[in-house]
Protein backbone atom coordinates (compact mmCIF):
# COMPACT_ATOMS: atom_id res chain seq x y z
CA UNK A 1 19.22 -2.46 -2.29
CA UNK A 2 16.91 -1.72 0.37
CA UNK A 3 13.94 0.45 0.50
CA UNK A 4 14.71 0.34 -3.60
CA UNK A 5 11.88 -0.70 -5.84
CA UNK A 6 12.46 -3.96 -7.50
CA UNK A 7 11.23 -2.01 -10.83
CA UNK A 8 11.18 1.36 -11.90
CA UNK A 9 8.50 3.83 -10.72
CA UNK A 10 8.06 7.24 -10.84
CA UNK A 11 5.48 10.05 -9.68
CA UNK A 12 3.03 9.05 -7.22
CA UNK A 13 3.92 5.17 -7.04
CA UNK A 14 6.93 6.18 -6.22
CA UNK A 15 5.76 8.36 -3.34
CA UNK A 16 3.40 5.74 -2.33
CA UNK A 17 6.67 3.14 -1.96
CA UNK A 18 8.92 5.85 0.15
CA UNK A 19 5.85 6.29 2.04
CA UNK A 20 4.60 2.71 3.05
CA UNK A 21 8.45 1.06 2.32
CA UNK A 22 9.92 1.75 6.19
CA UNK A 23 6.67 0.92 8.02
CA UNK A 24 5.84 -1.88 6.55
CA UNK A 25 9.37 -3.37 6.84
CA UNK A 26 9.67 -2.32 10.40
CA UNK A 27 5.99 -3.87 11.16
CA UNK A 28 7.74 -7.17 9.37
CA UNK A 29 4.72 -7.67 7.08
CA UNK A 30 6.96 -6.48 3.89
CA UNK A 31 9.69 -9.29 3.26
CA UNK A 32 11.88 -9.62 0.40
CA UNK A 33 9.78 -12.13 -1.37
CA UNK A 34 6.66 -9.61 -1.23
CA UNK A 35 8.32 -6.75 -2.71
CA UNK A 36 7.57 -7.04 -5.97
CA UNK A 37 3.42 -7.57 -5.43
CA UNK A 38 4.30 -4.58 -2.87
CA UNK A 39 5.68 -1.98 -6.17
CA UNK A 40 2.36 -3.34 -7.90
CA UNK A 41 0.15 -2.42 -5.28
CA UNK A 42 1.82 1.13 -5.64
CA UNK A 43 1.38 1.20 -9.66
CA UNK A 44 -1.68 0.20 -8.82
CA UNK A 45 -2.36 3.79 -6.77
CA UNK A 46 -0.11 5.47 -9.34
CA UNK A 47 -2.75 4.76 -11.82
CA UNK A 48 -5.58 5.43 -9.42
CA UNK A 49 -3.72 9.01 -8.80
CA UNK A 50 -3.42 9.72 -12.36
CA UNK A 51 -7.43 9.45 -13.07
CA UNK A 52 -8.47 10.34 -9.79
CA UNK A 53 -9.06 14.18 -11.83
CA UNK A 54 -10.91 12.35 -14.39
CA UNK A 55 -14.44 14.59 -15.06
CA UNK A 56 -17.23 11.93 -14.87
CA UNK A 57 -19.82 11.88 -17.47
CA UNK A 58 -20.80 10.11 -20.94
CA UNK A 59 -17.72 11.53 -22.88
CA UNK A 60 -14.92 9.71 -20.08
CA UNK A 61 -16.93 6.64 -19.33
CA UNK A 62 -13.59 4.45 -20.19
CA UNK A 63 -11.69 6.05 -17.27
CA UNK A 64 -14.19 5.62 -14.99
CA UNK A 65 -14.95 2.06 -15.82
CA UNK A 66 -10.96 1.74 -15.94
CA UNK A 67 -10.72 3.06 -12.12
CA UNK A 68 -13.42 0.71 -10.81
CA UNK A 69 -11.47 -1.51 -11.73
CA UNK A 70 -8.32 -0.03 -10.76
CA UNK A 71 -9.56 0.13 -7.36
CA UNK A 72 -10.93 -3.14 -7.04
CA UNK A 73 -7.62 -4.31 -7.53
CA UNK A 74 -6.02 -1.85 -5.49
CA UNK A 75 -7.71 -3.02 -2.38
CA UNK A 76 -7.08 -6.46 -2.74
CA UNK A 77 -3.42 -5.44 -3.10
CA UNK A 78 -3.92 -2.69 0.08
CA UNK A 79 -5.61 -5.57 2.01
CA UNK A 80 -2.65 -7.89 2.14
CA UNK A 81 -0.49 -5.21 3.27
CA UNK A 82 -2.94 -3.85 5.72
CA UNK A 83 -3.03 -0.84 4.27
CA UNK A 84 -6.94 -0.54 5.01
CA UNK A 85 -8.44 0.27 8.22
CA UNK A 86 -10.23 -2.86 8.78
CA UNK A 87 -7.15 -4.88 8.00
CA UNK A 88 -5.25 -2.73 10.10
CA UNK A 89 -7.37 -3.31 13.14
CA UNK A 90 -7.94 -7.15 13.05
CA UNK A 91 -4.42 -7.19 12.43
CA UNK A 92 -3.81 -4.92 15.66
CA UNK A 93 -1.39 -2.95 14.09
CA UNK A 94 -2.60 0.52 15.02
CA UNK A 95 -2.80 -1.03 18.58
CA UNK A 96 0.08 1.16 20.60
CA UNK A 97 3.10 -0.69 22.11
CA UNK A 98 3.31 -0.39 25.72
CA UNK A 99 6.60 1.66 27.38
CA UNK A 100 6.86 -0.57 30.19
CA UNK A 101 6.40 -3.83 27.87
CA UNK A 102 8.52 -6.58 28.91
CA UNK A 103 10.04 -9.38 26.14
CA UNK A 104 10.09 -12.80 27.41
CA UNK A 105 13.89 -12.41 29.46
CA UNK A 106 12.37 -9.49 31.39
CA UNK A 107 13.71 -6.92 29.51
């Protein structure tokens, strides 16, 4: 069932999983076992998508309280799956593999 959500999503969590999925599988920081906290981290943007249009002012203060905290949440999530910048640099993953890189048989 690979690269198959472990629960249903649709509109822009979906997106979010067909867009991350590959990479982050590839990169071996998405395993099996993190799947799941992986298809909340994209309801998690879903939601964040959905009010994102939200007009701020006195008469929509609930959805703007509601993605604070959607977003606080979201990069806790986006963190452990270096999804952030910051993340993604300490972790060196933006850091370009070598052509001429050798493994450790010479090849």
């Amino acid at each position: 069932m690979a690269n198959q959500p472990p629960i249903p999503l649709s509109g822009e969590a979906l997106a979010f999983w067909k867009r991350h999925y590959s990479r982050l599988r590839i990169e071996k920081i998405l395993t099996d076992a993190d799947e799941e906290s992986f298809a909340l981290c994209a309801i998690l943007w879903g939601k964040l998508y959905e009010l994102a249009d939200t007009k701020t002012g006195d008469a929509n203060f609930r959805p703007m309280i509601q993605f604070d905290r959607l977003a606080k949440q979201y990069h806790a999530y986006a963190k452990q799956f270096g999804l952030l910048p910051r993340e993604r640099k300490q972790a060196k993953m933006d850091a370009p593999t070598p052509a001429n890189e050798k493994d450790e048989f010479g090849f």
